[in-house]
PDB file of N, CA and C in Angstrom:
ATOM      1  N   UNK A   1      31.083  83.401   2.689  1.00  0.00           N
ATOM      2  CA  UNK A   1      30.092  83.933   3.594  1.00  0.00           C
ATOM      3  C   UNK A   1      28.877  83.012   3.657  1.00  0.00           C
ATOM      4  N   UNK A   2      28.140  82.368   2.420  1.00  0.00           N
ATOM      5  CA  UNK A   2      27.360  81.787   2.744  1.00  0.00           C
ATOM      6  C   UNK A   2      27.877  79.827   2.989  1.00  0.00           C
ATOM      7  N   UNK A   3      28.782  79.360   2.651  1.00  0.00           N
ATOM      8  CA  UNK A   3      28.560  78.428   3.644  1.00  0.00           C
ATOM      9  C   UNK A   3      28.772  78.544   4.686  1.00  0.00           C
ATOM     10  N   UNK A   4      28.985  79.745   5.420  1.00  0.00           N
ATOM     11  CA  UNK A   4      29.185  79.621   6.849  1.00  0.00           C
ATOM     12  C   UNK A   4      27.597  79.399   7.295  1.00  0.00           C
ATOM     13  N   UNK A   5      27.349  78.688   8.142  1.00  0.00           N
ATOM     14  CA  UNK A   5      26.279  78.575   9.173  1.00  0.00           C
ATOM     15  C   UNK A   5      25.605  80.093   9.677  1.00  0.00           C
ATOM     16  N   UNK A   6      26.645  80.421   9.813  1.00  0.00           N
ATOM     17  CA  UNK A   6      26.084  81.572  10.638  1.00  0.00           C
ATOM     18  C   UNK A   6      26.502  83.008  10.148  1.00  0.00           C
ATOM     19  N   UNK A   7      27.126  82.674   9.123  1.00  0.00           N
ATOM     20  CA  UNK A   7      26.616  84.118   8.451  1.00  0.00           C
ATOM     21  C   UNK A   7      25.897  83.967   7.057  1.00  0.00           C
ATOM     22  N   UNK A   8      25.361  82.648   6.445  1.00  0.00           N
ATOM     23  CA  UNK A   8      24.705  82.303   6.072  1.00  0.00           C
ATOM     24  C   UNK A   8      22.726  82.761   7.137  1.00  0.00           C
ATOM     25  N   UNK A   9      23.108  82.274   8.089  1.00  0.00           N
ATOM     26  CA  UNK A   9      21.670  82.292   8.339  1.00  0.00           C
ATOM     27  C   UNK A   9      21.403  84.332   9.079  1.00  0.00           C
ATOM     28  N   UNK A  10      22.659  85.156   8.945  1.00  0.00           N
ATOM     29  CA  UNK A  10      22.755  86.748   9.050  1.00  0.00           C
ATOM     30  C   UNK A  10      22.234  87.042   7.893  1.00  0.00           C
ATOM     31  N   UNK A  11      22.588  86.154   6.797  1.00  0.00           N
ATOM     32  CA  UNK A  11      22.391  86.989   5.155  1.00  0.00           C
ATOM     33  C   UNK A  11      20.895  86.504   4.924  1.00  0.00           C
ATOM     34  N   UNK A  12      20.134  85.710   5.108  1.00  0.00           N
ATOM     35  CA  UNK A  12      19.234  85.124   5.336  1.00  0.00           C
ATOM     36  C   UNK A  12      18.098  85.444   5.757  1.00  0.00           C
ATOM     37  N   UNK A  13      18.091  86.601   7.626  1.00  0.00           N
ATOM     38  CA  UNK A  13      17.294  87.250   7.932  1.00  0.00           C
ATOM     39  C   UNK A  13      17.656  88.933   7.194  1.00  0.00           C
ATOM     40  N   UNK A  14      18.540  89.322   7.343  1.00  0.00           N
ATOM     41  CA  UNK A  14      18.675  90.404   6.365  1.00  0.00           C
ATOM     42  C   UNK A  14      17.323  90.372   4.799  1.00  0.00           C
ATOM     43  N   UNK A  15      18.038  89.393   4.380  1.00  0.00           N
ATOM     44  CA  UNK A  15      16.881  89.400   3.054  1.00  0.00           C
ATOM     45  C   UNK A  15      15.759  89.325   3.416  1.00  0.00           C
ATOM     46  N   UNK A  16      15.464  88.636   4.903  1.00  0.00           N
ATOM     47  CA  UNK A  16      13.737  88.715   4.750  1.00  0.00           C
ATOM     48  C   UNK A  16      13.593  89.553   5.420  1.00  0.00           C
ATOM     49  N   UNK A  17      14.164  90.689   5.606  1.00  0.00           N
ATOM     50  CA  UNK A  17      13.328  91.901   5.880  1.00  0.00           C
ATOM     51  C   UNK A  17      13.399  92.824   4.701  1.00  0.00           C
ATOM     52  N   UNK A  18      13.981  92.192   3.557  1.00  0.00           N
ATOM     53  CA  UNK A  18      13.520  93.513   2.873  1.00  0.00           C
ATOM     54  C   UNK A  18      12.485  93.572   2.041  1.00  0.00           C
ATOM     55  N   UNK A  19      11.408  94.711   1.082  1.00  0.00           N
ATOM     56  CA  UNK A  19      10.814  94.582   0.633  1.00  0.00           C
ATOM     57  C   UNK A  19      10.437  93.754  -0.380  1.00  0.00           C
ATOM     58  N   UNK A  20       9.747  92.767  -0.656  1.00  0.00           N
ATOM     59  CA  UNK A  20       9.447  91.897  -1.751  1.00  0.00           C
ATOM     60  C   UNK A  20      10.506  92.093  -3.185  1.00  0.00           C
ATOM     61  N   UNK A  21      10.114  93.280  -3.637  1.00  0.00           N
ATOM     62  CA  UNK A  21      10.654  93.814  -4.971  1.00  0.00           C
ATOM     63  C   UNK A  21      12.281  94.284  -4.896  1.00  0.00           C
ATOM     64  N   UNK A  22      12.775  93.954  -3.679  1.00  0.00           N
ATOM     65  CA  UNK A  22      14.704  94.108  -3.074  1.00  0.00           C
ATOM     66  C   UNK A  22      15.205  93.120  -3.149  1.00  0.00           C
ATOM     67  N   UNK A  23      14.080  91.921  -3.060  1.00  0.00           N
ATOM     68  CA  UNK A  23      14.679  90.370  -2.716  1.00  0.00           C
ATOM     69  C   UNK A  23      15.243  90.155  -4.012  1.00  0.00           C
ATOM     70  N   UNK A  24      16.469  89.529  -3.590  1.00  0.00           N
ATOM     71  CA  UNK A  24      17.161  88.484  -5.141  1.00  0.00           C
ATOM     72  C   UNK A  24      16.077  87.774  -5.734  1.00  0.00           C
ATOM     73  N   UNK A  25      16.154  87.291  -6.783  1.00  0.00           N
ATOM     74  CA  UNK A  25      15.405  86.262  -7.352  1.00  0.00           C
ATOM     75  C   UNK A  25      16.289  85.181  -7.612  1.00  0.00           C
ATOM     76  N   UNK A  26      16.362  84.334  -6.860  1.00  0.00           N
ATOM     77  CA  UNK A  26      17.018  83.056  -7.237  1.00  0.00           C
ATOM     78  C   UNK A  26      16.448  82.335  -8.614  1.00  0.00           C
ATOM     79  N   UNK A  27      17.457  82.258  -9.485  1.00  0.00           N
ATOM     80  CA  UNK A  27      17.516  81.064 -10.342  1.00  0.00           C
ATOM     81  C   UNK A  27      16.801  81.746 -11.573  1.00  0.00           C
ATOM     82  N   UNK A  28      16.366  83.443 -11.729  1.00  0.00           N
ATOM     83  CA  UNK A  28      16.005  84.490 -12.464  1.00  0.00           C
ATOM     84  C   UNK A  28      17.051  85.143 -12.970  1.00  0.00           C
ATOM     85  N   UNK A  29      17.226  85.445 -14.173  1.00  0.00           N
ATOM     86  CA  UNK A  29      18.015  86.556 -14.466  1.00  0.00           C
ATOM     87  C   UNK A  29      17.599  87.622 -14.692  1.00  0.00           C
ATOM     88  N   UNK A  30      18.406  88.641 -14.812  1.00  0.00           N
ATOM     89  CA  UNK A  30      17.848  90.143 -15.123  1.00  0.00           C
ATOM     90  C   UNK A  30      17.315  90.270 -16.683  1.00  0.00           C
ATOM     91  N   UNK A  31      16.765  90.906 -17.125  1.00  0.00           N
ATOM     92  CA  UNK A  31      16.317  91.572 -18.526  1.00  0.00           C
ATOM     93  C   UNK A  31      17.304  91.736 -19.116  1.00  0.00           C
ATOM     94  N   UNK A  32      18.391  92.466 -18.339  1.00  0.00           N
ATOM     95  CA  UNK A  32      19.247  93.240 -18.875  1.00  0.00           C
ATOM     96  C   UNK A  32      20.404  91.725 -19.470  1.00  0.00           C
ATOM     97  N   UNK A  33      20.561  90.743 -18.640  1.00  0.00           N
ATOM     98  CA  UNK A  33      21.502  90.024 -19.093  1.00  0.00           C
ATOM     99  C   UNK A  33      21.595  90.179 -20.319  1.00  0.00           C
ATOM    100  N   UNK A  34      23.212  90.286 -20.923  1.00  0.00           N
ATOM    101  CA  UNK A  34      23.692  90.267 -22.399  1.00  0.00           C
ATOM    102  C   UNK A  34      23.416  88.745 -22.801  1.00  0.00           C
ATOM    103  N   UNK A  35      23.283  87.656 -22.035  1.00  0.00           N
ATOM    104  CA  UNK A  35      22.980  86.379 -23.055  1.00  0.00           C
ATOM    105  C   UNK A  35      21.109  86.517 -23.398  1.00  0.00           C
ATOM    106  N   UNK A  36      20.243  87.142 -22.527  1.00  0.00           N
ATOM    107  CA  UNK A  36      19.240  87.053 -23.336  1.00  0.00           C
ATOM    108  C   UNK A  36      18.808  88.617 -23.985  1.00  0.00           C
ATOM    109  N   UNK A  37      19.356  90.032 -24.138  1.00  0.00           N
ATOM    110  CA  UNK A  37      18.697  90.190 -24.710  1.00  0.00           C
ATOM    111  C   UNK A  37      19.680  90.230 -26.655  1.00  0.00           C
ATOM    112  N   UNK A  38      18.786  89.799 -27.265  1.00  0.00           N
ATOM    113  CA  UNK A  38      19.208  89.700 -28.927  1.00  0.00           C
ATOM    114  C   UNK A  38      18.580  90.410 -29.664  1.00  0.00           C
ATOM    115  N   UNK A  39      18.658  91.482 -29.349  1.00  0.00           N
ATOM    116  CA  UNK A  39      18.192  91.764 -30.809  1.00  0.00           C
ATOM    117  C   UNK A  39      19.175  92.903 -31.958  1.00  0.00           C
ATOM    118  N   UNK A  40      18.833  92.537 -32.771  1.00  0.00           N
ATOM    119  CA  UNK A  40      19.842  92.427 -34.070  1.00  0.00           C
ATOM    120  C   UNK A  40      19.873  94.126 -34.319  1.00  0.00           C
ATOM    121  N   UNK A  41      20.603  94.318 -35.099  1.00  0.00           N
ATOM    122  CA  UNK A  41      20.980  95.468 -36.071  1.00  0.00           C
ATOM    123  C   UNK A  41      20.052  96.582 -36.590  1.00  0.00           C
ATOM    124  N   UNK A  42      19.549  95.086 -37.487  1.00  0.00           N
ATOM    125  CA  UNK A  42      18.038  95.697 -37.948  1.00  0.00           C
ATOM    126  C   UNK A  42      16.603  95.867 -37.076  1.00  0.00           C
ATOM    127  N   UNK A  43      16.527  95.023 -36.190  1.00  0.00           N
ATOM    128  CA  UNK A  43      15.818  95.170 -35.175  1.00  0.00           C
ATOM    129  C   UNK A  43      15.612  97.159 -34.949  1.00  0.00           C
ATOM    130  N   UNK A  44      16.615  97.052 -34.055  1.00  0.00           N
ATOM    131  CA  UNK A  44      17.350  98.904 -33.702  1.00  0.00           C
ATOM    132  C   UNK A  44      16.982  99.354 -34.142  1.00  0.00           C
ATOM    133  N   UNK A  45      17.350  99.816 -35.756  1.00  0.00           N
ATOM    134  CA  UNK A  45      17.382 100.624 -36.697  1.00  0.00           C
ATOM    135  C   UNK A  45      15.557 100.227 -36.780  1.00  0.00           C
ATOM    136  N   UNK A  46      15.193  99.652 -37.345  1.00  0.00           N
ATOM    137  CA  UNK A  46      13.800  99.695 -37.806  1.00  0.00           C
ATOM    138  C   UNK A  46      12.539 100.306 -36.515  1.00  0.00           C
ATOM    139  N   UNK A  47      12.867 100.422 -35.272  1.00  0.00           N
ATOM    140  CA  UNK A  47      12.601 100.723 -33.962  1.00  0.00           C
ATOM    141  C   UNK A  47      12.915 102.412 -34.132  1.00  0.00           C
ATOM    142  N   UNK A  48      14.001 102.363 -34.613  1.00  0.00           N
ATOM    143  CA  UNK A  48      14.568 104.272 -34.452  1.00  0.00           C
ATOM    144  C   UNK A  48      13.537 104.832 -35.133  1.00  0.00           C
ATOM    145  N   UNK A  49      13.874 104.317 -36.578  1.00  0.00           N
ATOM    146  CA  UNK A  49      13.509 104.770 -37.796  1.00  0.00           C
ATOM    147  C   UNK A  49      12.026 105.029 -37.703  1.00  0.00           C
ATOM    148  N   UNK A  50      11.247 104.283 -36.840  1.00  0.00           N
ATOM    149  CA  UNK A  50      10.208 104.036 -37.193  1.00  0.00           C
ATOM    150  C   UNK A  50       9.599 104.985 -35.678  1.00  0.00           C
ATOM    151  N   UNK A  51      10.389 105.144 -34.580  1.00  0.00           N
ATOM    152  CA  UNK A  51       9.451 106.742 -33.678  1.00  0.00           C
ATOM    153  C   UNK A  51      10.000 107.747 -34.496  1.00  0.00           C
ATOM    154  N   UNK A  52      11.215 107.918 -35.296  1.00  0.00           N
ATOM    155  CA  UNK A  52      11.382 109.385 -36.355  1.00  0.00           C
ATOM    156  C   UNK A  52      10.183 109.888 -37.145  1.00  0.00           C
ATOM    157  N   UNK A  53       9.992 108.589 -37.591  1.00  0.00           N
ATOM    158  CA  UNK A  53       8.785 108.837 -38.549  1.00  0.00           C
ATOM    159  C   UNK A  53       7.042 109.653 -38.009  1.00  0.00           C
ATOM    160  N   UNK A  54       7.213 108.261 -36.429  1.00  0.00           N
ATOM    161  CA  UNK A  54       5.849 109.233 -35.831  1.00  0.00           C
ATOM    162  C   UNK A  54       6.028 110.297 -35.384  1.00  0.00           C
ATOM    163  N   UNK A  55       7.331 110.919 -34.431  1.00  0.00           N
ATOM    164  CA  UNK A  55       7.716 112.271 -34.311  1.00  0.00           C
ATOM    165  C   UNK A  55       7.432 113.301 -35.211  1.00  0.00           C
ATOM    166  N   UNK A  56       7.940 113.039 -35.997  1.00  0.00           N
ATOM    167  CA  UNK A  56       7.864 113.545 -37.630  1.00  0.00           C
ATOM    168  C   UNK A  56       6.149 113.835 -37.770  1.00  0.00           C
ATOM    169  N   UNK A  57       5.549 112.791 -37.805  1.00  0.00           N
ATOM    170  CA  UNK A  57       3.945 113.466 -38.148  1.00  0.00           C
ATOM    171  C   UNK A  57       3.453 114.068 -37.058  1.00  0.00           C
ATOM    172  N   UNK A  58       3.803 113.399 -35.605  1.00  0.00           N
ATOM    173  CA  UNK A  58       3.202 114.192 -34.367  1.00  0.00           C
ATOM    174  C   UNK A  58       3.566 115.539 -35.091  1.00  0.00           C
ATOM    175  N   UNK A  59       4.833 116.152 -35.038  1.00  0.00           N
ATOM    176  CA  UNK A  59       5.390 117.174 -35.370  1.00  0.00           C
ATOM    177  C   UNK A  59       4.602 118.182 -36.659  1.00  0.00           C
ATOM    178  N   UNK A  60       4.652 117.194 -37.603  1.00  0.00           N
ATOM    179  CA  UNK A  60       3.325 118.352 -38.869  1.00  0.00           C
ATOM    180  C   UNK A  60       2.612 118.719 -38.753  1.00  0.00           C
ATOM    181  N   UNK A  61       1.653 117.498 -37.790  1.00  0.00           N
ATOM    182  CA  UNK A  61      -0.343 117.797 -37.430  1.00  0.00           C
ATOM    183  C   UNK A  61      -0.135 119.087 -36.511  1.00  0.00           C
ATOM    184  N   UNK A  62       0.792 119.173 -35.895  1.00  0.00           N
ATOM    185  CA  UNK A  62       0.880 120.278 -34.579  1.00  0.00           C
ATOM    186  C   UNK A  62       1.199 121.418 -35.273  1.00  0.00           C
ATOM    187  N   UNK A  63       1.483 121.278 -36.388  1.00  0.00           N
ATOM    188  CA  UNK A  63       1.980 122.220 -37.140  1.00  0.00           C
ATOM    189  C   UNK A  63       0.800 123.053 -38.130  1.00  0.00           C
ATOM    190  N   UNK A  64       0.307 121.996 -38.974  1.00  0.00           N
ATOM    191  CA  UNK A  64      -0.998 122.017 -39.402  1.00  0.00           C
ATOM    192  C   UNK A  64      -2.101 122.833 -38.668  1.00  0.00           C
ATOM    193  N   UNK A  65      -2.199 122.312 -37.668  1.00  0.00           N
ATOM    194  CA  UNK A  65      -3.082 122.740 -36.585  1.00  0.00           C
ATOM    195  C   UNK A  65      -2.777 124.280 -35.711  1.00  0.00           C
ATOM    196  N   UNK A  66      -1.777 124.697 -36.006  1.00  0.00           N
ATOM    197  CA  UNK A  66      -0.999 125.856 -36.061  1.00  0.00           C
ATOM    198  C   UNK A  66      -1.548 126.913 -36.924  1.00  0.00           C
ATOM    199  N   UNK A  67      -1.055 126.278 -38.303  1.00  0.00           N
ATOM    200  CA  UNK A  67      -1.194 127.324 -39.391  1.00  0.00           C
ATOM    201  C   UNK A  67      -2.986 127.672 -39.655  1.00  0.00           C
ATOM    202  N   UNK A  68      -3.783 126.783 -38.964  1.00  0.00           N
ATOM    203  CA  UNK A  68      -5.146 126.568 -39.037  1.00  0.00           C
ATOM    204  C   UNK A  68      -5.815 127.204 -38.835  1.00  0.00           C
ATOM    205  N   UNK A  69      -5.123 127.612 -36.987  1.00  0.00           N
ATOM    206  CA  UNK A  69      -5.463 128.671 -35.736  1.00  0.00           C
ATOM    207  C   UNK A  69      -4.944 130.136 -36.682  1.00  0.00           C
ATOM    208  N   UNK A  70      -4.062 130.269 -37.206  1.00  0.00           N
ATOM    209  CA  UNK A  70      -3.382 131.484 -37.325  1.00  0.00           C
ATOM    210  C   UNK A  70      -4.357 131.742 -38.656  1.00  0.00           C
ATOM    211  N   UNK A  71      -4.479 130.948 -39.516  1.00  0.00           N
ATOM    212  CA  UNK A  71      -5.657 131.671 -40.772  1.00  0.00           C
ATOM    213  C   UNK A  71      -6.930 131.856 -40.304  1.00  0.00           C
ATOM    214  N   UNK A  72      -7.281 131.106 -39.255  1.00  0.00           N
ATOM    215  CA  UNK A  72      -9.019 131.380 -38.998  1.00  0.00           C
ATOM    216  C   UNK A  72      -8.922 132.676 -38.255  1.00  0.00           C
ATOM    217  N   UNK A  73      -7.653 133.498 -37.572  1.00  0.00           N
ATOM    218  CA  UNK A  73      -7.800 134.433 -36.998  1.00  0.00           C
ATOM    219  C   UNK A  73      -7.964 135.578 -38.042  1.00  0.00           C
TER     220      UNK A  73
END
């Protein structure tokens, strides 16, 4: 399709009408590509482990702050 002349220069105006952020990015890859993103095992795990943990205290203080309301009543 695109060495044709002329449906090369169809695919061509097509793209420039679409919005900036629709256009291909030539010679860009995605985020998502599996050759760049790397990160490891431990990476993951130390990422999980580590919103459990703030969940976990979000979760007490709200709790705390609970039992706080209910004794001052």
């Amino acid at each position: 399709m695109l060495t044709n002349p002329q449906t090369r220069k169809e695919y061509d105006d097509t793209i420039a009408m679409l919005p900036a952020f629709a256009r291909p990015r030539h010679g860009r890859r995605s985020v998502f590509d599996k050759e760049d993103v790397k990160f490891g095992v431990g990476s993951v795990l130390t990422g999980f482990f580590t919103l459990i943990v703030i969940a976990l205290s979000i979760n007490q203080r709200a709790n705390q702050a609970s039992d706080k309301g209910s004794m001052m009543r």
